[in-house]
Protein backbone atom coordinates (compact mmCIF):
# COMPACT_ATOMS: atom_id res chain seq x y z
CA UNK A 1 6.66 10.47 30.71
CA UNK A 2 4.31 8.48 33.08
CA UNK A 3 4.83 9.70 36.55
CA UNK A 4 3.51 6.67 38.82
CA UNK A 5 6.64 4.47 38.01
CA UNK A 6 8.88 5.41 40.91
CA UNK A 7 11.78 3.72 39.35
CA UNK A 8 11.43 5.20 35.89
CA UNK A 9 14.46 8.16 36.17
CA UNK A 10 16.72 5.55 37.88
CA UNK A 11 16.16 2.95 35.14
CA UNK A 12 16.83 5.52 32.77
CA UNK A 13 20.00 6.31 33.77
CA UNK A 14 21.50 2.90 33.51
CA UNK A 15 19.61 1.51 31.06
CA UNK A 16 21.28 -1.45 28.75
CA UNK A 17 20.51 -4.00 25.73
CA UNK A 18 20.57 -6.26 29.27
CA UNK A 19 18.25 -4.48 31.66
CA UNK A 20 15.65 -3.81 28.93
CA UNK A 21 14.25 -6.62 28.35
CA UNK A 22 12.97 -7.76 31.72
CA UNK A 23 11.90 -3.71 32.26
CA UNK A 24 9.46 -4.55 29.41
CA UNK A 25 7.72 -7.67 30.35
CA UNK A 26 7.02 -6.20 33.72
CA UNK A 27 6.11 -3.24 32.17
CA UNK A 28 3.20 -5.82 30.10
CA UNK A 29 2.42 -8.33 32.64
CA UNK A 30 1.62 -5.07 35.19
CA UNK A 31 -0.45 -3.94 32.22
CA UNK A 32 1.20 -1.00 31.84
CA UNK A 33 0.53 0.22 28.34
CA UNK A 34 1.87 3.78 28.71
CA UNK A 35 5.08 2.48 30.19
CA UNK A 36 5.62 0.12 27.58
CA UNK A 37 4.84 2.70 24.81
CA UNK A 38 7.74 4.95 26.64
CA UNK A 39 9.94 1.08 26.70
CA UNK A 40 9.54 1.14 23.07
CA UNK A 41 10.64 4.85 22.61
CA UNK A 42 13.29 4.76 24.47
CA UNK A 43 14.50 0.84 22.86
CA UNK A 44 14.50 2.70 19.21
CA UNK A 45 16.71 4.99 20.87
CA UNK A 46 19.00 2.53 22.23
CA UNK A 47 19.50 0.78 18.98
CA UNK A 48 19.96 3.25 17.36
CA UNK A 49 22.53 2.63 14.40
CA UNK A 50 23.79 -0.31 15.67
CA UNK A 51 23.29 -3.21 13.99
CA UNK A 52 24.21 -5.77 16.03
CA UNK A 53 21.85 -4.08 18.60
CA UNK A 54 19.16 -4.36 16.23
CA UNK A 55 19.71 -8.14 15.26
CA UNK A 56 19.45 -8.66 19.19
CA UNK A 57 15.80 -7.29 19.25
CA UNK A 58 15.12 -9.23 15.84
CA UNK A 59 16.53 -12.58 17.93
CA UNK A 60 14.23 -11.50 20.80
CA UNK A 61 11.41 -11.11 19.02
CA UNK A 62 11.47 -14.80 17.69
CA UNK A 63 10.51 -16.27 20.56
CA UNK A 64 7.66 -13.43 21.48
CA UNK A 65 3.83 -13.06 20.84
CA UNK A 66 1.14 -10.75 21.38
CA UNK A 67 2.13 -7.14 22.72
CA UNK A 68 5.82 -7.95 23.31
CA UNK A 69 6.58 -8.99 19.97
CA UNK A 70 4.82 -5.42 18.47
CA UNK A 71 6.91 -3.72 20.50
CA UNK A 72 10.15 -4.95 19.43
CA UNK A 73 9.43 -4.71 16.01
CA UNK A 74 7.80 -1.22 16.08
CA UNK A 75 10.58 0.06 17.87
CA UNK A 76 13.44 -2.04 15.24
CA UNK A 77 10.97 -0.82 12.45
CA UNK A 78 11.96 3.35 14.02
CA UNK A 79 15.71 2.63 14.48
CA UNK A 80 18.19 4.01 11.67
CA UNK A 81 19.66 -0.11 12.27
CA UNK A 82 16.62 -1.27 10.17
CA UNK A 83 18.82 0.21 6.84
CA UNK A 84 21.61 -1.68 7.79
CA UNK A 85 21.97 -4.88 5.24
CA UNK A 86 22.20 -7.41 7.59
CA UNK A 87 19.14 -6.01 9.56
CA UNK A 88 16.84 -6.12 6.39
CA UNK A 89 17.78 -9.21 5.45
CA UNK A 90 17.10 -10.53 9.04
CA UNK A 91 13.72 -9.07 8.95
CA UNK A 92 13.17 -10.73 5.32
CA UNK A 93 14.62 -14.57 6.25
CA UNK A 94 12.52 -14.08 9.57
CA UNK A 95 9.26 -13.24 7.04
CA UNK A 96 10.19 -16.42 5.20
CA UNK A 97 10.84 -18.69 7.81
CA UNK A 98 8.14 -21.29 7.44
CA UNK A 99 8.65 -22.41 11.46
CA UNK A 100 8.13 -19.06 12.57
CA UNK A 101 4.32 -17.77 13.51
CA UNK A 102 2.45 -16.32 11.02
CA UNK A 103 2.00 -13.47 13.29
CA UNK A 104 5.93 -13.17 13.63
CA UNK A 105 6.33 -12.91 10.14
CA UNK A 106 4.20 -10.55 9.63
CA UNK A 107 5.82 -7.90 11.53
CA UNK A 108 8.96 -8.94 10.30
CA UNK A 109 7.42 -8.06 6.74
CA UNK A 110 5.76 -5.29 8.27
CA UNK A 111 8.88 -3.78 9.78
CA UNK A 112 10.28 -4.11 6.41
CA UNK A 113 8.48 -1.35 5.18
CA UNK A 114 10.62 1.19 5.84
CA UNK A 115 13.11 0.39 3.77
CA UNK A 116 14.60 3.58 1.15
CA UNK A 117 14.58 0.49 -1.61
CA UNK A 118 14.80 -3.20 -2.71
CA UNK A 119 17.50 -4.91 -4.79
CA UNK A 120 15.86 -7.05 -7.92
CA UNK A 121 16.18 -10.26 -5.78
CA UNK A 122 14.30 -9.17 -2.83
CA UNK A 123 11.57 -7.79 -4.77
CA UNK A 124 11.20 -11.38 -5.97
CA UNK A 125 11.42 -12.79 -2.38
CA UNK A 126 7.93 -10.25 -1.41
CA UNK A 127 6.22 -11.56 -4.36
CA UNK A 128 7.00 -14.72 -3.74
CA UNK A 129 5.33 -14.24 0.04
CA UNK A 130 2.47 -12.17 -1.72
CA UNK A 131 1.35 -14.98 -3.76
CA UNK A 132 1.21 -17.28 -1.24
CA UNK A 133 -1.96 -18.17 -0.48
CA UNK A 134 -1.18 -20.13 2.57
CA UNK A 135 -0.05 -17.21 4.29
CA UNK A 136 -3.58 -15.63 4.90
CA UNK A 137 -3.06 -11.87 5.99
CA UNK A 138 0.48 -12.17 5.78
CA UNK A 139 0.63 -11.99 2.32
CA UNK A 140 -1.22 -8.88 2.01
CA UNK A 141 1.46 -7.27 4.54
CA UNK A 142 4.22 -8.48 1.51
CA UNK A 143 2.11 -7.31 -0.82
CA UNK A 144 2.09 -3.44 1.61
CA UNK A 145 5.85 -3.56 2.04
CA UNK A 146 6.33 -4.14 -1.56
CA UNK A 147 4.00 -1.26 -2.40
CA UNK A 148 5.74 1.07 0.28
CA UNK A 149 9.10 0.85 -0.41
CA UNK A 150 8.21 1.53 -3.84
CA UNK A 151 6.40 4.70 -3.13
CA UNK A 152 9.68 5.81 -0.64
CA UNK A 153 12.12 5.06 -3.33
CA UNK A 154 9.66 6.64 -6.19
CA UNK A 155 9.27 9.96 -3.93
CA UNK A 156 13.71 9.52 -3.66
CA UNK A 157 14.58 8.80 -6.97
CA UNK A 158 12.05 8.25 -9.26
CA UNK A 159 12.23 4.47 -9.12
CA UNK A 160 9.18 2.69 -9.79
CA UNK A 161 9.04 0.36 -12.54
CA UNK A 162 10.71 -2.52 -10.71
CA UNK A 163 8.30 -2.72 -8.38
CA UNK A 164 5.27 -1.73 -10.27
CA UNK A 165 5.78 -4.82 -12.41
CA UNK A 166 5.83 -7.10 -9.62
CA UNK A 167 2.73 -5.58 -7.92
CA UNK A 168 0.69 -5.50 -11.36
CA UNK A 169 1.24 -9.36 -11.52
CA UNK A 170 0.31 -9.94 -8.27
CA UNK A 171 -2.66 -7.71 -9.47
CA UNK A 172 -3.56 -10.02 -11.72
CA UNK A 173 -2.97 -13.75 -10.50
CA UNK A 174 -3.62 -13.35 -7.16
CA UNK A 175 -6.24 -15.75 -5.40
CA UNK A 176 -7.04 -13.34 -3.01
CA UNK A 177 -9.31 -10.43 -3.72
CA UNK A 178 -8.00 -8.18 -0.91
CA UNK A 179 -4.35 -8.69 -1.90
CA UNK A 180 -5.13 -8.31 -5.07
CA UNK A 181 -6.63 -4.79 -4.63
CA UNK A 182 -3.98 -3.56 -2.37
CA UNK A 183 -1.26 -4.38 -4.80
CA UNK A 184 -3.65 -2.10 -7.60
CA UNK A 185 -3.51 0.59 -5.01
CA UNK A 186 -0.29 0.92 -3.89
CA UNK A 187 0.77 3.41 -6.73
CA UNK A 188 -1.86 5.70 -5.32
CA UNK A 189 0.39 7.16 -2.64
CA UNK A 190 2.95 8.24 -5.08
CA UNK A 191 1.12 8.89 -8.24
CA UNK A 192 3.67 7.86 -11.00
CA UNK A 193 2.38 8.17 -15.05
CA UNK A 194 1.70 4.69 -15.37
CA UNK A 195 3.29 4.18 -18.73
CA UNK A 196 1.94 1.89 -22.25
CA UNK A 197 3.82 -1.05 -21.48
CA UNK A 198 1.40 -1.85 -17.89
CA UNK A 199 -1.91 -1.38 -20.06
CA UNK A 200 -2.20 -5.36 -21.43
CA UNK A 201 -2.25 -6.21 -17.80
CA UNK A 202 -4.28 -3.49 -16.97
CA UNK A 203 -7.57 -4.40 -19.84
CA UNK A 204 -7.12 -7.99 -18.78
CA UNK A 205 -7.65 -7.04 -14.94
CA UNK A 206 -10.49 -4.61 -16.16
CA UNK A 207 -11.96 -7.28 -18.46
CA UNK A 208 -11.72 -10.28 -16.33
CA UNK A 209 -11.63 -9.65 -12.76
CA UNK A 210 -14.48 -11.34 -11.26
CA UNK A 211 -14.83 -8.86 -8.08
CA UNK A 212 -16.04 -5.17 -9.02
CA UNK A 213 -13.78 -3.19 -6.49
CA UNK A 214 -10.79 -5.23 -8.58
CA UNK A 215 -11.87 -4.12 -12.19
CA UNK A 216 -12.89 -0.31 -10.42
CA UNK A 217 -9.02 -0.16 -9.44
CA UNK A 218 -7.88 -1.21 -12.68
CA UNK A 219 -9.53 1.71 -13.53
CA UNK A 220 -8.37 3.85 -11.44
CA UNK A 221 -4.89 3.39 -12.44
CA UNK A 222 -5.52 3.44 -16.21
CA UNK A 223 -6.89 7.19 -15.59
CA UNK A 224 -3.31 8.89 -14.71
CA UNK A 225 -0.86 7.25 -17.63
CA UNK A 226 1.83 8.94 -20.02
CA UNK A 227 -0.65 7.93 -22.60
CA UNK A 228 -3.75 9.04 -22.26
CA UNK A 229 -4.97 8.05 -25.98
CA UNK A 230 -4.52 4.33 -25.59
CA UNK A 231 -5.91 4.41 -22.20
CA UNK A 232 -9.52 6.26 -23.44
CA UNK A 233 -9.61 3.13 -26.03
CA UNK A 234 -9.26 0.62 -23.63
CA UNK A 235 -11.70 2.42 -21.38
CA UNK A 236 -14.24 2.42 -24.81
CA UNK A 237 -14.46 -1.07 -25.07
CA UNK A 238 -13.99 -2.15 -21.33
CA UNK A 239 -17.29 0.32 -20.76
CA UNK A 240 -19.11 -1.87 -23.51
CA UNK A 241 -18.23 -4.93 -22.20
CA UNK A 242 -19.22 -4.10 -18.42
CA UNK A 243 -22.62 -4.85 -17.08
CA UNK A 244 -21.72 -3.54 -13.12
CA UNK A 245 -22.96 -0.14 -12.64
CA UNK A 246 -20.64 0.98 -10.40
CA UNK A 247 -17.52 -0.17 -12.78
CA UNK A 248 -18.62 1.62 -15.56
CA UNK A 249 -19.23 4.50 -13.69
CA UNK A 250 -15.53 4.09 -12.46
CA UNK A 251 -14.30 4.13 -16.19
CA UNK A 252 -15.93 7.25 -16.80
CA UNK A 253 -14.94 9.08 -14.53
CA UNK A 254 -11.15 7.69 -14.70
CA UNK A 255 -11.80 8.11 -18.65
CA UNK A 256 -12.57 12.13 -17.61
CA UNK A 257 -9.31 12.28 -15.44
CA UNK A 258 -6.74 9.89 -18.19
CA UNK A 259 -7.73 12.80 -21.41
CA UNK A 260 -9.31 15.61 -19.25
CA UNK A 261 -11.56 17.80 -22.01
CA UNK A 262 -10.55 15.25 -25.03
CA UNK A 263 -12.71 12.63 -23.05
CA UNK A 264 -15.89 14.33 -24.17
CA UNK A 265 -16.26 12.75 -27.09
CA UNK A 266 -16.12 9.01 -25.50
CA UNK A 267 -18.36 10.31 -22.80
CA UNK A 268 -20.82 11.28 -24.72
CA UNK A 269 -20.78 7.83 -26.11
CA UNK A 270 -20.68 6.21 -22.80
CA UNK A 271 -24.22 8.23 -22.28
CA UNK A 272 -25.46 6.83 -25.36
CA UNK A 273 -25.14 3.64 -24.65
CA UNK A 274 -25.96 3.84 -21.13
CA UNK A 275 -28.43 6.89 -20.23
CA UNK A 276 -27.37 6.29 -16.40
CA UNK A 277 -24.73 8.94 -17.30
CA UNK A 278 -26.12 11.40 -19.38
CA UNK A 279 -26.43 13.96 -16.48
CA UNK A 280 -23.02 13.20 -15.56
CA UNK A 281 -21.68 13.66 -19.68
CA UNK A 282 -23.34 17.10 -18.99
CA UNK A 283 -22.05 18.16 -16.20
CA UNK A 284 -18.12 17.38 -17.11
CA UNK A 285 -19.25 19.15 -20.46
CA UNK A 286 -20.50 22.27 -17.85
CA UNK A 287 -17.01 22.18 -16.24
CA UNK A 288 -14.90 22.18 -18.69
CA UNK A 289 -16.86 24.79 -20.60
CA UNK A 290 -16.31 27.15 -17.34
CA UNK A 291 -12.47 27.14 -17.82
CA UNK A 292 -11.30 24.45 -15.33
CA UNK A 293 -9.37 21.98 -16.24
CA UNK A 294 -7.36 20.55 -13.45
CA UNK A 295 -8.87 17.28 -12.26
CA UNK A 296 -8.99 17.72 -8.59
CA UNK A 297 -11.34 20.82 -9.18
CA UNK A 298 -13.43 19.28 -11.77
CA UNK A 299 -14.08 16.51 -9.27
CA UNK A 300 -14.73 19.11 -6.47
CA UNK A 301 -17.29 20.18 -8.89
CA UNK A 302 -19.25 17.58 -9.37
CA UNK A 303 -22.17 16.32 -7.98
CA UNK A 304 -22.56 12.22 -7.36
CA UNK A 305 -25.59 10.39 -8.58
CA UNK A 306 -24.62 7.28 -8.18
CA UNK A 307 -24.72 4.72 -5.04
CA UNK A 308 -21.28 3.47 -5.48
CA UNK A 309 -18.53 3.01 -2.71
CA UNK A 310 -15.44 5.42 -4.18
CA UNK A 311 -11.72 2.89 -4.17
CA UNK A 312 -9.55 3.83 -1.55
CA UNK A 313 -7.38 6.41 -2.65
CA UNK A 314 -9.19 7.32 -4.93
CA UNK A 315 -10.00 11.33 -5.38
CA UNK A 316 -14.00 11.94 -3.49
């Protein structure tokens, strides 16, 4: 608790939705960034579960900018309110809105994030925001949210599929590379068996993409499925097909960690066509051979040869 604000014990007792406000643009026009980190503490706090306390700080923040409106939404983002309906859907019209500042709906979106799950229609609404190529870095913040509150309700319930579905087509028809990616990785944080019926999408992305960290992604994903035999056959012919060092390298590796020990076969291939990897064929043949067979340790295992950048989230 900063010490040098003389009136900081007093204000505390008698604190109220009223007070606070004018507290914390002193608090940011004195320049005061540890007293307005302890402002937003104590402003999750007083919302609380209240939601009509929370829809005040959501009306606040529309007219705000720059350090005011981050803490308002940081601290709304905290607050048990944020579950309440009426505060998500707040936070989502106020992402929408096409009068309000891009960066305003941003951290509406971004405050969204927290959210246990989505109904069918709001899933839509994010994608709909996530394709929008207008929206510059705000649509990769949809494209987050989307991806986060499918990893919460995944690690809850199990519930991924709605989601996953949305965030593979934005995968694929995106304009923009970055959001793209993002909506590739999202799965990584939560890890479900990406099943047969996301694979079309997933040889089209790998096939057609025209940036490399896109198709190395694609990748990435294919190599932990529920079916691992269909996934080493798309890998086969992608790895024909691709000229990009660094992607090919990506489906062998991903190839090693979809079938584990049954990849040797294709591997060997892979060094056949493409002598780059015939040290690396070798030493997942050397690994397996020793008795492991978990992935994480067969990857601790093995040495790198190759000047590639490794995907975010990605095991290195």
């Amino acid at each position: 608790m900063p010490g040098c604000w003389d009136g900081l014990h007093a204000f505390d007792a008698s604190v109220s939705m009223d007070t606070f406000r004018q507290a914390l643009v002193m608090a940011i026009g004195n320049g005061d960034r540890y007293l307005a980190a302890y402002l937003q503490e104590r402003l999750t706090e007083l919302v609380g579960e209240d939601a009509s306390r929370a829809l005040q700080v959501l009306e606040w923040a529309r007219s705000a900018s720059g350090p005011e409106l981050g803490i308002y939404m940081e601290a709304l983002k905290a607050a048990p309110a944020v579950h309440a309906p009426q505060v998500a859907q707040g936070l989502l019209k106020m992402g929408e809105d096409p009068g309000a500042p891009l960066q305003t709906r941003g951290a509406a979106l971004d405050a969204l994030e927290t959210q246990r799950k989505l109904a069918s229609g709001d899933i839509q609404r994010l994608k709909k925001l996530a394709l929008d190529e207008t929206l510059d870095s705000t649509a990769w913040v949809a494209t987050r949210t989307l991806g986060r509150v499918m990893n919460e309700d995944f690690d809850r319930t199990g519930n991924y599929a709605p989601y996953w579905k949305e965030l593979l087509d934005i995968g694929g028809t995106s304009d923009d590379m970055a959001v793209r990616l993002l909506a590739l990785e999202m799965p990584s944080y939560s890890n479900p068996l990406i099943g047969g019926e996301s694979f079309d999408s997933l040889k089209r992305i790998l096939a057609n993409d025209r940036e490399r960290d896109v198709r190395e992604m694609a990748a990435f994903r294919l190599g932990l499925t529920s079916e691992p035999d269909q996934a080493l056959e798309i890998f086969r012919a992608a790895f024909q097909a691709e000229h990009d060092l660094c992607v090919r390298w990506a489906i062998f590796r991903f190839a090693v960690r979809a079938g584990g020990e049954k990849a040797l076969p294709l591997l060997e291939q892979f060094a056949t066509q493409d002598p780059r990897f015939t040290q690396d064929y070798l030493d997942f043949k050397a690994l397996y051979a020793s008795g492991t067979v978990d992935f994480a340790r067969i990857w601790l295992g093995k040495r790198e040869y190759h000047d590639c950048l490794v995907e975010e989230g990605a095991p290195h």
